[in-house]
N, C-alpha and C. Protein backbone atom coordinates (compact mmCIF):
# COMPACT_ATOMS: atom_id res chain seq x y z
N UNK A 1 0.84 -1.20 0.00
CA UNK A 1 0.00 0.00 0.00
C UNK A 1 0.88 1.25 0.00
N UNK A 2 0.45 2.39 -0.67
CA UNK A 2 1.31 3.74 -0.82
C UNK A 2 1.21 4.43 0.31
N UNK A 3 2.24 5.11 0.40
CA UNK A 3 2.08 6.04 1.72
C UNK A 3 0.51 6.99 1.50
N UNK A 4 0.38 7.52 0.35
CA UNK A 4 -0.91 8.20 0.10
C UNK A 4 -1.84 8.21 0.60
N UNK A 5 -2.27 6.33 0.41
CA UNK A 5 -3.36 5.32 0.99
C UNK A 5 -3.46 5.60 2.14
N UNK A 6 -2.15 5.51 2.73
CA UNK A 6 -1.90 5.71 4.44
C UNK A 6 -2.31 6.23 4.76
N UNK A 7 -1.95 7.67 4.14
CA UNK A 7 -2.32 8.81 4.65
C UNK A 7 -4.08 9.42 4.91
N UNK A 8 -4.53 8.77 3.57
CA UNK A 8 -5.72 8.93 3.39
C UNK A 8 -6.90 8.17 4.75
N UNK A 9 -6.38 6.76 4.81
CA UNK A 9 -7.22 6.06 5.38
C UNK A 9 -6.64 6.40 6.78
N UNK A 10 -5.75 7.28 6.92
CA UNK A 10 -5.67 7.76 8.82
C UNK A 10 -6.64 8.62 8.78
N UNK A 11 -6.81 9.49 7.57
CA UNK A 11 -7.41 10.92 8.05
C UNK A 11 -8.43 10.83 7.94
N UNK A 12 -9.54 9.72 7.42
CA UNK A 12 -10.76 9.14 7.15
C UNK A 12 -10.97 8.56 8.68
N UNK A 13 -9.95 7.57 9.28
CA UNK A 13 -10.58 7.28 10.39
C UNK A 13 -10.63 8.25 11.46
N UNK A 14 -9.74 9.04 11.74
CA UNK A 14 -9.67 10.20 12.87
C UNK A 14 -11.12 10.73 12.97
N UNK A 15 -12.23 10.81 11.48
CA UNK A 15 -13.19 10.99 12.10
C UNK A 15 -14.50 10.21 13.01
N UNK A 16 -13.92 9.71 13.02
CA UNK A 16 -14.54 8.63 14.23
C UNK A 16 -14.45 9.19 15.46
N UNK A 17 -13.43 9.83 15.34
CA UNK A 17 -13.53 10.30 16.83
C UNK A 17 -14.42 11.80 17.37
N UNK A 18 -14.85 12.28 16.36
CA UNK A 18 -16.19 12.88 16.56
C UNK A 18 -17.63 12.09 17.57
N UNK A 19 -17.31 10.57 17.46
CA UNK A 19 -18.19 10.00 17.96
C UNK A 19 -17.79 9.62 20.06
N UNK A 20 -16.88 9.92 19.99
CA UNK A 20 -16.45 10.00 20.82
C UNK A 20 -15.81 10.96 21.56
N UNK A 21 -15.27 11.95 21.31
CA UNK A 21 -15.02 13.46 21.78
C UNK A 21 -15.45 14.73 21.60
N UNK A 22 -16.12 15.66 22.09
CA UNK A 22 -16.80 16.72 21.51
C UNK A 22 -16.31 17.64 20.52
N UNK A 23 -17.11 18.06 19.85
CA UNK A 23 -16.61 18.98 18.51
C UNK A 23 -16.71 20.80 19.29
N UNK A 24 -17.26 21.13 20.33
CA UNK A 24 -17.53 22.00 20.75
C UNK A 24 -17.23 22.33 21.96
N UNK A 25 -15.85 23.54 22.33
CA UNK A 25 -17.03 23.68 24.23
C UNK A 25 -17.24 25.06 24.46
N UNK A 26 -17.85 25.35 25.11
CA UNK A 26 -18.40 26.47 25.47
C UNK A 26 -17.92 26.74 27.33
N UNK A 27 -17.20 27.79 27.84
CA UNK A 27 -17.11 27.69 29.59
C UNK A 27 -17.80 29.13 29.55
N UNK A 28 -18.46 28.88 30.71
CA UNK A 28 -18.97 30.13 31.61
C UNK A 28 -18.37 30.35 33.21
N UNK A 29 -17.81 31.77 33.53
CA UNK A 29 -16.84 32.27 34.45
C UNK A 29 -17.75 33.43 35.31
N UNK A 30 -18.26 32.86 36.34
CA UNK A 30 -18.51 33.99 37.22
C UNK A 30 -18.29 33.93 39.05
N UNK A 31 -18.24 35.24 39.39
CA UNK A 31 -17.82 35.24 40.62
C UNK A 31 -18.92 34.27 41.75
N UNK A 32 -19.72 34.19 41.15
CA UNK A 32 -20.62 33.23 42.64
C UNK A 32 -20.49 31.63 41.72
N UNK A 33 -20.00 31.42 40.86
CA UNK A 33 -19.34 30.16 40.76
C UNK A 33 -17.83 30.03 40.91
N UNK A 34 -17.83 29.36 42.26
CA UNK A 34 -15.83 29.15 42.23
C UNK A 34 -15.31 28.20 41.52
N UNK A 35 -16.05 27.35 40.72
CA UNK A 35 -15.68 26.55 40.01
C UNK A 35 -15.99 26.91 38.27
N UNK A 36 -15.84 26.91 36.98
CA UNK A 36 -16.45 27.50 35.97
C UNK A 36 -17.72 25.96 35.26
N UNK A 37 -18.76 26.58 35.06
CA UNK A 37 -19.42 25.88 33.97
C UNK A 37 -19.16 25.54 32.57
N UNK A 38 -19.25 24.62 32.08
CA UNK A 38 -18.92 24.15 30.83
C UNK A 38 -20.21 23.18 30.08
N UNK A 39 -20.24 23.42 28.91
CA UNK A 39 -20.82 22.42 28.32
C UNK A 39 -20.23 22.21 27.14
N UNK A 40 -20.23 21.11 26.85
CA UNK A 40 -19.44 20.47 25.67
C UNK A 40 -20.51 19.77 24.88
N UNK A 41 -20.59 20.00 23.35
CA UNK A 41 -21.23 20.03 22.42
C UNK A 41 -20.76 18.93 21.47
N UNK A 42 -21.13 17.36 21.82
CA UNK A 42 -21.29 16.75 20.72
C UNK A 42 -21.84 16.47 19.31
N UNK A 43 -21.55 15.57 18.29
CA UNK A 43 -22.38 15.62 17.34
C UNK A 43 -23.60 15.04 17.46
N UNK A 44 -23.76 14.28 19.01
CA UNK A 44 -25.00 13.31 19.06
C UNK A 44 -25.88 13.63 20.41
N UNK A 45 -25.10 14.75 21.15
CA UNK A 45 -25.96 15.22 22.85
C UNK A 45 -24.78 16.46 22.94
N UNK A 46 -25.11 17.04 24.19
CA UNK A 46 -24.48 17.60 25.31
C UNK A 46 -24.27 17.11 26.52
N UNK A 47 -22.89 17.31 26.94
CA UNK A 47 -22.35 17.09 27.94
C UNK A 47 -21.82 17.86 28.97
N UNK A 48 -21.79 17.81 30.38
CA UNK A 48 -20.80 18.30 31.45
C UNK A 48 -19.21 18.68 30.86
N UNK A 49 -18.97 20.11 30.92
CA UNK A 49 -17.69 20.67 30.57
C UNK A 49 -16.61 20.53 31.84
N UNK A 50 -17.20 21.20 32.94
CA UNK A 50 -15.97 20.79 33.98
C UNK A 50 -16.66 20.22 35.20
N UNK A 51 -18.18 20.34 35.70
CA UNK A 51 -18.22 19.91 36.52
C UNK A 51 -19.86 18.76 36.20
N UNK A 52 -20.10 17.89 37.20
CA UNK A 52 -20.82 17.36 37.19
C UNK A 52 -22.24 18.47 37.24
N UNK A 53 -23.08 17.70 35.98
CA UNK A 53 -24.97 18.55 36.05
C UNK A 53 -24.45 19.89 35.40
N UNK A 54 -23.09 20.14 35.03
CA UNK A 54 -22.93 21.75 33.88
C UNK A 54 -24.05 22.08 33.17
N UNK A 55 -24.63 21.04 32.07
CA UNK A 55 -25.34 21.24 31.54
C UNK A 55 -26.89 21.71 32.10
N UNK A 56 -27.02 20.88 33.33
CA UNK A 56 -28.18 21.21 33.98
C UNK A 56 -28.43 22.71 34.59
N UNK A 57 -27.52 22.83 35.22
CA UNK A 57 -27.28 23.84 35.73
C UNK A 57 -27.31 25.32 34.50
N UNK A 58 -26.18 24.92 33.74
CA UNK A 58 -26.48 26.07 32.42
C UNK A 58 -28.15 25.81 32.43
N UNK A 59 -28.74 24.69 31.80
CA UNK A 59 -30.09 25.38 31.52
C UNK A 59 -30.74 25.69 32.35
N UNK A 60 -30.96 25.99 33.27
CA UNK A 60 -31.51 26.63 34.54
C UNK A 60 -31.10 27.92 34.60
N UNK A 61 -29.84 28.38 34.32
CA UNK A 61 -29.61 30.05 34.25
C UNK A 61 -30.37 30.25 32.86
N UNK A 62 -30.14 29.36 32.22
CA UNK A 62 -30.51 29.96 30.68
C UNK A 62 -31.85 30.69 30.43
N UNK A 63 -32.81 29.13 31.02
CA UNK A 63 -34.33 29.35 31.25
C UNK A 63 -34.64 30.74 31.86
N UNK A 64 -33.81 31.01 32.80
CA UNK A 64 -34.00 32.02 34.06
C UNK A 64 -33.56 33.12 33.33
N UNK A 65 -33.45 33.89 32.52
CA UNK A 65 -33.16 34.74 31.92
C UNK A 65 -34.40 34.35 30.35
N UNK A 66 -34.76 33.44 29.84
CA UNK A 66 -36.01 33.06 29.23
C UNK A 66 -35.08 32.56 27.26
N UNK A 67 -33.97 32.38 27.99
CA UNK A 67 -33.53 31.66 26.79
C UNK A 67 -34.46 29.72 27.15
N UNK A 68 -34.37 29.45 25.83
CA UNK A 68 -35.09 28.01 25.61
C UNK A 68 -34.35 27.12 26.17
N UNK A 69 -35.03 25.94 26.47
CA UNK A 69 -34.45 24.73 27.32
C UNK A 69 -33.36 24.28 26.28
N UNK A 70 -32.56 23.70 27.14
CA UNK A 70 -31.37 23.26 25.85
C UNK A 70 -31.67 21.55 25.26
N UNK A 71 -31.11 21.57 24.44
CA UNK A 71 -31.94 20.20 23.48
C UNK A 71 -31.35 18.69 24.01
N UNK A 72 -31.71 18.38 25.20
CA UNK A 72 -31.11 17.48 26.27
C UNK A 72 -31.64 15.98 25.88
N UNK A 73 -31.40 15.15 26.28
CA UNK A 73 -32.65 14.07 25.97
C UNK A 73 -33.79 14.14 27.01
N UNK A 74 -33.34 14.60 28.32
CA UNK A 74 -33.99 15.06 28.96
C UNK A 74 -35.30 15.74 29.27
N UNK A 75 -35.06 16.96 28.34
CA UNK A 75 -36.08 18.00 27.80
C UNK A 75 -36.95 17.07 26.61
N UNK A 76 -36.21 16.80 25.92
CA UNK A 76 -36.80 16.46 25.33
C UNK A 76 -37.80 15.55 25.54
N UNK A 77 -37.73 14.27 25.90
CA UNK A 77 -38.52 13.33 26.86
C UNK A 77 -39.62 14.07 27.45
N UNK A 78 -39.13 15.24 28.17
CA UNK A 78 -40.31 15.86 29.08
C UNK A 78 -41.65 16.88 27.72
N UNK A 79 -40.83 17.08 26.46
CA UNK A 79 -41.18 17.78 25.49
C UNK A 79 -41.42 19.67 26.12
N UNK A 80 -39.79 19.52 27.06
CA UNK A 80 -39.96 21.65 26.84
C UNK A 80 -38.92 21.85 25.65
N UNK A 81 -38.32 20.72 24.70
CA UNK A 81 -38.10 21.17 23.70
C UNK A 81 -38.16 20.16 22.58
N UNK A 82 -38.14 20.80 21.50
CA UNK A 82 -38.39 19.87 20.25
C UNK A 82 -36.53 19.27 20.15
N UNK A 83 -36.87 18.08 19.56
CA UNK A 83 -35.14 17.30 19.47
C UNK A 83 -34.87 18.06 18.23
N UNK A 84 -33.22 18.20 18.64
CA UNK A 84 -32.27 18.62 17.75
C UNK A 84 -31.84 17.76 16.67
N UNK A 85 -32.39 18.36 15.51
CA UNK A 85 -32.46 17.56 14.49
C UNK A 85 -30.91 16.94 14.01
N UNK A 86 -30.27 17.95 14.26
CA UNK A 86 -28.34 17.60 13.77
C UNK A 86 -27.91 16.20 14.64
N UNK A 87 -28.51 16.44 16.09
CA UNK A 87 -27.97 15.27 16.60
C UNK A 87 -28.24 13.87 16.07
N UNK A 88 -28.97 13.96 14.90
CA UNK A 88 -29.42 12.45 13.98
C UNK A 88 -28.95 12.44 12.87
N UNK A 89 -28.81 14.40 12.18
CA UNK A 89 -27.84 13.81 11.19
C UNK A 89 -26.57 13.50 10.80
N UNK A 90 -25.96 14.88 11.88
CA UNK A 90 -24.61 14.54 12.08
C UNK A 90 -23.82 13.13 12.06
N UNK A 91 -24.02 12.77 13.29
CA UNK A 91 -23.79 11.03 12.68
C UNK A 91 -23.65 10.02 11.89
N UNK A 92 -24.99 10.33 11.06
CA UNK A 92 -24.84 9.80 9.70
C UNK A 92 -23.77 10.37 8.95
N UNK A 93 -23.84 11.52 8.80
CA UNK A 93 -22.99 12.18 7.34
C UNK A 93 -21.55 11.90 8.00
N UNK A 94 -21.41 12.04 9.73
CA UNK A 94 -20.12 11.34 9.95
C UNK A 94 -19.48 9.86 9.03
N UNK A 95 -19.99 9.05 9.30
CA UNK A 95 -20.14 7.62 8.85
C UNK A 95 -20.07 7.50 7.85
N UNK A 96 -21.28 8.25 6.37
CA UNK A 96 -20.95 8.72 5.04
C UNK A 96 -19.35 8.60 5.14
N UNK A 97 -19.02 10.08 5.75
CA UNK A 97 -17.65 10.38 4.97
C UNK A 97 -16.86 9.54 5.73
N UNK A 98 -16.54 8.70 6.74
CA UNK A 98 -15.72 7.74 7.39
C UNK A 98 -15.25 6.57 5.78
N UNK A 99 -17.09 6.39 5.28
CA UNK A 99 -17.00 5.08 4.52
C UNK A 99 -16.42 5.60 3.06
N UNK A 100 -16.56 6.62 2.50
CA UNK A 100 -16.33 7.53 1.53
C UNK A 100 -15.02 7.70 1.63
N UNK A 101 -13.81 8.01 2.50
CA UNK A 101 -12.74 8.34 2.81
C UNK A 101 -12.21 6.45 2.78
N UNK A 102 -12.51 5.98 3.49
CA UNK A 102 -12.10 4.65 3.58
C UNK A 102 -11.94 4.12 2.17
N UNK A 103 -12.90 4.40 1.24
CA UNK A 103 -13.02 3.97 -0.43
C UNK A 103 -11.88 4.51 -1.24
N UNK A 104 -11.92 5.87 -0.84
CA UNK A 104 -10.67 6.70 -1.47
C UNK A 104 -9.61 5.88 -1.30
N UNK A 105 -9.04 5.80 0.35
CA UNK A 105 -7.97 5.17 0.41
C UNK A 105 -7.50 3.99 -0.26
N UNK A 106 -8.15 3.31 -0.14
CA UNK A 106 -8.15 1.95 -0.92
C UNK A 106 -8.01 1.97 -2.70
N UNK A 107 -9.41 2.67 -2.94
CA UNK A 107 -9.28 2.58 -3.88
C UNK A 107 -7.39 3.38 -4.49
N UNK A 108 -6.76 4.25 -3.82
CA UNK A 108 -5.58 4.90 -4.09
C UNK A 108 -5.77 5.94 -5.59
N UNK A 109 -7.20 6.73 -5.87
CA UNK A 109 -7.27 7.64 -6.13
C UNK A 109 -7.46 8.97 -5.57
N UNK A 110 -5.83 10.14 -6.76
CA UNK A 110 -5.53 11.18 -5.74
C UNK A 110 -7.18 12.11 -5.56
N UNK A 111 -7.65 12.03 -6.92
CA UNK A 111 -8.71 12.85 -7.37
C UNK A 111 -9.46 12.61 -6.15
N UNK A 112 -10.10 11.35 -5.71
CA UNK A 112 -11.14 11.02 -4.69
C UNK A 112 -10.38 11.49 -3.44
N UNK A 113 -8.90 12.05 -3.00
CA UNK A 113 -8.85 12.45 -1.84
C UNK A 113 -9.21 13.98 -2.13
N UNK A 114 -8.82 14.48 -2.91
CA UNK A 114 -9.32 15.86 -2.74
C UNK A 114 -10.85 16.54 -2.94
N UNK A 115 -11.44 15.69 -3.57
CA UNK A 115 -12.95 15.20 -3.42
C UNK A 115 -13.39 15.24 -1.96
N UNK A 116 -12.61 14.03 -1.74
CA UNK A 116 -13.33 14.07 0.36
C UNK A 116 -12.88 15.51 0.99
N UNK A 117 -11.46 15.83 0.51
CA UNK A 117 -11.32 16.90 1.56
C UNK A 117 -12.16 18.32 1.11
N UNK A 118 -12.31 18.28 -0.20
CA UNK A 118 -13.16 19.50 -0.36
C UNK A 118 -15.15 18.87 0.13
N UNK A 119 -15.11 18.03 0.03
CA UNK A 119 -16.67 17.92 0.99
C UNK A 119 -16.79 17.81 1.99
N UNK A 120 -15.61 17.97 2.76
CA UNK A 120 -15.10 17.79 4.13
C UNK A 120 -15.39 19.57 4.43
N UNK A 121 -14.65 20.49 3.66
CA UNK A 121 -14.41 21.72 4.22
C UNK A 121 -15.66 22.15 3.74
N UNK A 122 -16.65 21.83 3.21
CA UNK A 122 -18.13 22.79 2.97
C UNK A 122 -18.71 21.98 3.86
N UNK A 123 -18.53 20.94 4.25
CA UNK A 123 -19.35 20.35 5.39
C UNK A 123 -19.32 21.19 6.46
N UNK A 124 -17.76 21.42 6.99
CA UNK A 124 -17.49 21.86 8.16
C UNK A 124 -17.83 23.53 8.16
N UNK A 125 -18.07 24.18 6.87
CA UNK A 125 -18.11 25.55 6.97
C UNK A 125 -19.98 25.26 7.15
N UNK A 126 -21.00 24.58 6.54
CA UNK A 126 -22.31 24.50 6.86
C UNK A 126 -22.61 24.31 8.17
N UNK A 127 -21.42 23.42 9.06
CA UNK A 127 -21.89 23.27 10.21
C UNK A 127 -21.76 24.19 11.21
N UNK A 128 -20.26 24.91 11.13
CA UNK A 128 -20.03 26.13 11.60
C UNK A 128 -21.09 27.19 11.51
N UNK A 129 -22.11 27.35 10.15
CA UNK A 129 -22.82 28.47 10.07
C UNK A 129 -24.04 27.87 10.81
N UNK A 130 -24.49 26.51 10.87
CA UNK A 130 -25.80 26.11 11.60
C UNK A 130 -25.61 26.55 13.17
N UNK A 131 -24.66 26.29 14.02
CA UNK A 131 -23.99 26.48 14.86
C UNK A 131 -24.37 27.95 15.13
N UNK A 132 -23.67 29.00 14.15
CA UNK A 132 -24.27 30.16 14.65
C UNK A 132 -25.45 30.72 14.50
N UNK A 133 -26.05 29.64 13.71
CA UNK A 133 -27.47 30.28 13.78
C UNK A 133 -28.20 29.65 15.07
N UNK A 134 -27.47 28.79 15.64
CA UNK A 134 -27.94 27.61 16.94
C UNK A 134 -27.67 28.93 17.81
N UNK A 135 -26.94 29.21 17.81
CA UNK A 135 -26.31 30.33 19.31
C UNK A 135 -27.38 31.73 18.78
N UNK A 136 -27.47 32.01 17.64
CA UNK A 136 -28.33 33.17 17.88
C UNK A 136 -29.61 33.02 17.62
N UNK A 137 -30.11 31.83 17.78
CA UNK A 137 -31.62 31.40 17.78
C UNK A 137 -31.93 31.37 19.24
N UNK A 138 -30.83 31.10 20.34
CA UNK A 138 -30.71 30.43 21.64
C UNK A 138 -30.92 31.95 22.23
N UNK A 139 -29.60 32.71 21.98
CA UNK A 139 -29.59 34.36 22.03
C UNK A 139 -30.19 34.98 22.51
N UNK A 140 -31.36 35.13 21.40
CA UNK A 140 -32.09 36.12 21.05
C UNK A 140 -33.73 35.74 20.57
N UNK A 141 -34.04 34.97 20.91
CA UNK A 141 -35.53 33.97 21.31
C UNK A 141 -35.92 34.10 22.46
N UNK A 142 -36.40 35.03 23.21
CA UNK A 142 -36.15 35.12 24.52
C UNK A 142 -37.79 35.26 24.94
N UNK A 143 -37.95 34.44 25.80
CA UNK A 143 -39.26 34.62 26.51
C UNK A 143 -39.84 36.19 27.29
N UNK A 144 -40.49 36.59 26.79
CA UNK A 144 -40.81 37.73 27.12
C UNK A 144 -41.54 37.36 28.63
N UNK A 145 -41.72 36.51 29.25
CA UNK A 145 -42.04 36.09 30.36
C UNK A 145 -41.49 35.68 31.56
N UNK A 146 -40.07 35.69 31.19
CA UNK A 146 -38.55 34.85 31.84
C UNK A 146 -38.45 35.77 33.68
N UNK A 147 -38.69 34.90 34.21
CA UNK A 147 -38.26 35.63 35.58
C UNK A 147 -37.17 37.00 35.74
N UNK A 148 -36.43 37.30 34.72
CA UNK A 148 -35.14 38.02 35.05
C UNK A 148 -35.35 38.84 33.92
N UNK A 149 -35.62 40.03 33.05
CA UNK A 149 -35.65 40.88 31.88
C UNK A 149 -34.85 41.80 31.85
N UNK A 150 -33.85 41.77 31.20
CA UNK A 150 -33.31 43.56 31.23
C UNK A 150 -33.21 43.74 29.63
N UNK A 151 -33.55 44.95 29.94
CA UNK A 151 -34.04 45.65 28.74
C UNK A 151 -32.91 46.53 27.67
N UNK A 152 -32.47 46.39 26.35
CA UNK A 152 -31.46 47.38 25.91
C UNK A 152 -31.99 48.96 26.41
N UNK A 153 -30.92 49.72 26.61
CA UNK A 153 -31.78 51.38 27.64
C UNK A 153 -32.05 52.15 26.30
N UNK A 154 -31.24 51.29 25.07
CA UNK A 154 -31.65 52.40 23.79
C UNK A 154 -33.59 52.43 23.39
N UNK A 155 -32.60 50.59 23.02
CA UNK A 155 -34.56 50.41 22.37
C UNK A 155 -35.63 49.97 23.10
N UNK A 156 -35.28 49.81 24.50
CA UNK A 156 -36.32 49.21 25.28
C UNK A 156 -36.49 48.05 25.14
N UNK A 157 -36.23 47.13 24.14
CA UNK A 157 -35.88 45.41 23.81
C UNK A 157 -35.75 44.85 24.53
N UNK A 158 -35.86 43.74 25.19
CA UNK A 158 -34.91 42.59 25.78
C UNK A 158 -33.50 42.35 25.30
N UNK A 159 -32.80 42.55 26.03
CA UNK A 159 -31.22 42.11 25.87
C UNK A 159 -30.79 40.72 25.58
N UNK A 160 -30.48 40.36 23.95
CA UNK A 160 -30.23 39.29 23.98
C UNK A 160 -28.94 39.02 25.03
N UNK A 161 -28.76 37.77 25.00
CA UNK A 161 -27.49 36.93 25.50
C UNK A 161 -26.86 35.71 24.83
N UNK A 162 -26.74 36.02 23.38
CA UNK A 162 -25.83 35.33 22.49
C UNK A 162 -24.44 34.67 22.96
N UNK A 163 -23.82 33.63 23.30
CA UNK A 163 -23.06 33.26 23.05
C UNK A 163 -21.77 33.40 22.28
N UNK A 164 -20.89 33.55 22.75
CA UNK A 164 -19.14 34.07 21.51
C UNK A 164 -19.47 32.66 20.13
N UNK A 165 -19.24 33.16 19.22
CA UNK A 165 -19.38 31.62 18.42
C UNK A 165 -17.86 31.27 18.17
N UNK A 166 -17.42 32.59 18.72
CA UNK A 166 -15.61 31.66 18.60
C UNK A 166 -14.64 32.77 19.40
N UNK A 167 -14.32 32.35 20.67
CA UNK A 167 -13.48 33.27 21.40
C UNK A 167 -14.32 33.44 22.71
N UNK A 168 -14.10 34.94 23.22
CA UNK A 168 -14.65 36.17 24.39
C UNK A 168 -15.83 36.70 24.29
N UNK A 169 -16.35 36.67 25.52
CA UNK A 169 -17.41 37.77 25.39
C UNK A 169 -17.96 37.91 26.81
N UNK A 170 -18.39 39.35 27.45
CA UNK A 170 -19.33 39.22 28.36
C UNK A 170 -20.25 39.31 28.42
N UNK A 171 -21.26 38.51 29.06
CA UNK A 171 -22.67 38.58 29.10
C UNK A 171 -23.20 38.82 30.41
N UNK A 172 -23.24 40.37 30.72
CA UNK A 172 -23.72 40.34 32.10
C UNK A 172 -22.87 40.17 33.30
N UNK A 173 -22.48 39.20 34.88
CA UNK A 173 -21.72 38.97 35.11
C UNK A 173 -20.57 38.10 34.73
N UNK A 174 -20.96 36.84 33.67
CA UNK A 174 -20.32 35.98 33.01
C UNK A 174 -19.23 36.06 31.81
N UNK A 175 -18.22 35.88 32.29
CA UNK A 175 -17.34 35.65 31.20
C UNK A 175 -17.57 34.92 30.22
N UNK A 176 -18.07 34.16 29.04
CA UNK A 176 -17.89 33.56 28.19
C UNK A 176 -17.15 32.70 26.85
N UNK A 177 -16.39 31.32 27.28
CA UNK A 177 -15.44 31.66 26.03
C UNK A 177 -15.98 30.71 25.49
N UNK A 178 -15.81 30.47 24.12
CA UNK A 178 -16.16 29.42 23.10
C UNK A 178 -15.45 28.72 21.96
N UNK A 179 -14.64 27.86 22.33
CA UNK A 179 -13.52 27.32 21.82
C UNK A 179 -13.62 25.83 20.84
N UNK A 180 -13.25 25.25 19.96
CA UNK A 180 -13.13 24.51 19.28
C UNK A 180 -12.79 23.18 20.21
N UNK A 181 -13.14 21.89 20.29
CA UNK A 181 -12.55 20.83 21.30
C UNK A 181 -12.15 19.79 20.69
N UNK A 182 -11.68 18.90 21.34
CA UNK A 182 -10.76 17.91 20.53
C UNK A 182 -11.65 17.11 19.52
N UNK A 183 -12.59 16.46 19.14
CA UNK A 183 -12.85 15.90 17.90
C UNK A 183 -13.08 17.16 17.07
N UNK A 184 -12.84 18.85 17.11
CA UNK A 184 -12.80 19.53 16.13
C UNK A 184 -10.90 18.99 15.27
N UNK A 185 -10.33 18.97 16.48
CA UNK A 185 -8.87 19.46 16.45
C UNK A 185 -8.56 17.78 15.77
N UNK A 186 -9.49 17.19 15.85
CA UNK A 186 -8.83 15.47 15.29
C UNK A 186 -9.53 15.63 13.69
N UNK A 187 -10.73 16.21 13.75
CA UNK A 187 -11.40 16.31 12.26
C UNK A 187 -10.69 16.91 11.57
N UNK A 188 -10.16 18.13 11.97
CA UNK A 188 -8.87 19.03 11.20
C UNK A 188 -7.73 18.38 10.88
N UNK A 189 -7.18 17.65 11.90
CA UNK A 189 -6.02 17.12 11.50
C UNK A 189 -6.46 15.84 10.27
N UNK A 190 -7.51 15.01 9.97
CA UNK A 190 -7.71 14.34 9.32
C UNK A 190 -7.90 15.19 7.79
N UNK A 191 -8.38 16.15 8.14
CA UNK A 191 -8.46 16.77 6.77
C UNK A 191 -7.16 17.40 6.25
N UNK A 192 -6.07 17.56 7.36
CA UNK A 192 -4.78 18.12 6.49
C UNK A 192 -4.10 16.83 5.94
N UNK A 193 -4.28 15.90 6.93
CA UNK A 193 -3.74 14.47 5.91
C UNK A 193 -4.63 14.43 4.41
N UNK A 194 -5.25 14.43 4.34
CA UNK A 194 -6.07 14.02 3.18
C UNK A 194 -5.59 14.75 2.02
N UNK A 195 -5.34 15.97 2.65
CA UNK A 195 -4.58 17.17 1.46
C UNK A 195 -3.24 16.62 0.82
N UNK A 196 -2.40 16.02 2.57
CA UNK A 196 -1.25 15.32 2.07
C UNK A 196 -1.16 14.66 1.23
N UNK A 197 -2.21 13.54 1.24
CA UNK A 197 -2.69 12.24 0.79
C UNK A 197 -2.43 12.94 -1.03
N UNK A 198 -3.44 13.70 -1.32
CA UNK A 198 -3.72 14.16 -2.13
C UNK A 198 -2.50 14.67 -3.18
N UNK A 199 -1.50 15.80 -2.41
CA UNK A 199 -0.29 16.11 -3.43
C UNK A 199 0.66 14.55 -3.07
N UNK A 200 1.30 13.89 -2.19
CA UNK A 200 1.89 12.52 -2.01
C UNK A 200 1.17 11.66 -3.29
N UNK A 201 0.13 12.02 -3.19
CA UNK A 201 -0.70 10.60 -4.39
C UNK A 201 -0.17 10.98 -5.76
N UNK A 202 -0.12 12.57 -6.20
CA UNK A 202 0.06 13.13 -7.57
C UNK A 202 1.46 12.52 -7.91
N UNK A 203 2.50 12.50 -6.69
CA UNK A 203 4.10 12.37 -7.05
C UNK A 203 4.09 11.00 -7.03
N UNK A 204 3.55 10.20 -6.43
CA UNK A 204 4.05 8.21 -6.66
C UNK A 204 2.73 8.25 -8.16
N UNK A 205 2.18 8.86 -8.50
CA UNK A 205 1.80 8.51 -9.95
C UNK A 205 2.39 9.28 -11.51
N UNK A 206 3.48 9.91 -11.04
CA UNK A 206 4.18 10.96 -12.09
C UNK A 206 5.83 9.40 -12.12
C-alpha cells in the first residue's frame, strides 16, 4: 500500500472520533461560581464541561433569563423542547464520509482524496454556520415572560445573550469563552492528511 493510501485512510478514520469526543465547548466564568461551567457540544448530545450537572445547571440560568431549554434528551422526553435535528444527522454524514474516505484510500485515487477533503471543508463551513445560527436562535428567542428581563436602555428590547461563536465575550456577570474541542482538532487534523494524501498521491503517480 502507498504512503498516500496511508495517509488517506488515517485521516478518514480520525473521524470517528467525533463519535467520541466533543466537537464544541463552550465555559462560563462567574464570581458566585468558584468553580467554571462548561458544556461540551457533541455531534449526538451535550455534555458536562468541567463539573458534574454543567449542563443542567447552564439550563436553569438559561431558562432564568427566558432563553429556551437546551436540546437534552432530557427535555426532550419531558417535550420543553423539540429534538435537535443535527444530533441524527450529524452522525450519519459522519459515517458517510468515514465510509467515503475509507473507499478513497483503498481505492488509491488522488482525485477522490481531494474530493473528500473539499466535501469535508463545505461540510465543516455548513456546520459552523448552523452552529451560529444555533447560538443566535438560543440568544435572542427570549421569553418575554422569563423571571429576570433587562431591557437594551436604547430600544427598550430585551437584551439578547448570544453566546461568543468563537473566542470572548461578556454577558452580564459571566465571562464567556467558546472554543473549538478535541474531535474539532482530530477532524482538522484528518483533513490536512487528506490534502497530504492528495499532493503525495500526484508524485508516486508521475
Amino acid at each position: 500500500m502507498k504512503r498516500s493510501q496511508i495517509l488517506m485512510i488515517i485521516g478518514a478514520l480520525l473521524l470517528a472520533a467525533l463519535y467520541l469526543f466533543p466537537l464544541w465547548k463552550i465555559t462560563l466564568l462567574a464570581p458566585q461560581y468558584p468553580e467554571p461551567l462548561g458544556l461540551n457540544i457533541h455531534i449526538t448530545h451535550l455534555s458536562d464541561g468541567v463539573q458534574f450537572n454543567d449542563v443542567k445547571n447552564i439550563d436553569l440560568l438559561n431558562h432564568y433569563i427566558g432563553m429556551k431549554h437546551l436540546p437534552t434528551e432530557e427535555n426532550v422526553v419531558a417535550k420543553k423542547v423539540e429534538p435537535f435535528i443535527e444530533f441524527t444527522v450529524f452522525p450519519i454524514v459522519v459515517g458517510i464520509m468515514i465510509a467515503f474516505g475509507l473507499f478513497a484510500g483503498f481505492k488509491g485515487n488522488p482525485k477522490l482524496y481531494l474530493t473528500w477533503f473539499v466535501v469535508m471543508l463545505l461540510l465543516g463551513i455548513a456546520g459552523l454556520y448552523d452552529f451560529y445560527l444555533w447560538l443566535s436562535s438560543y440568544g435572542h428567542n427570549l421569553d418575554p415572560n422569563a423571571i429576570l428581563k433587562i431591557t437594551d436602555p436604547e430600544t427598550g428590547e430585551l437584551m439578547g445573550y448570544q453566546p461568543p461563536f468563537f473566542g470572548y465575550k461578556k454577558i452580564l456577570n459571566f465571562e464567556v469563552y467558546s472554543y473549538p474541542a478535541m474531535g474539532a482538532y482530530l477532524m482538522a487534523t484528518g483533513m490536512v492528511l487528506s490534502l497530504l494524501a492528495f499532493f503525495r498521491g500526484k508524485k508516486e503517480k508521475n
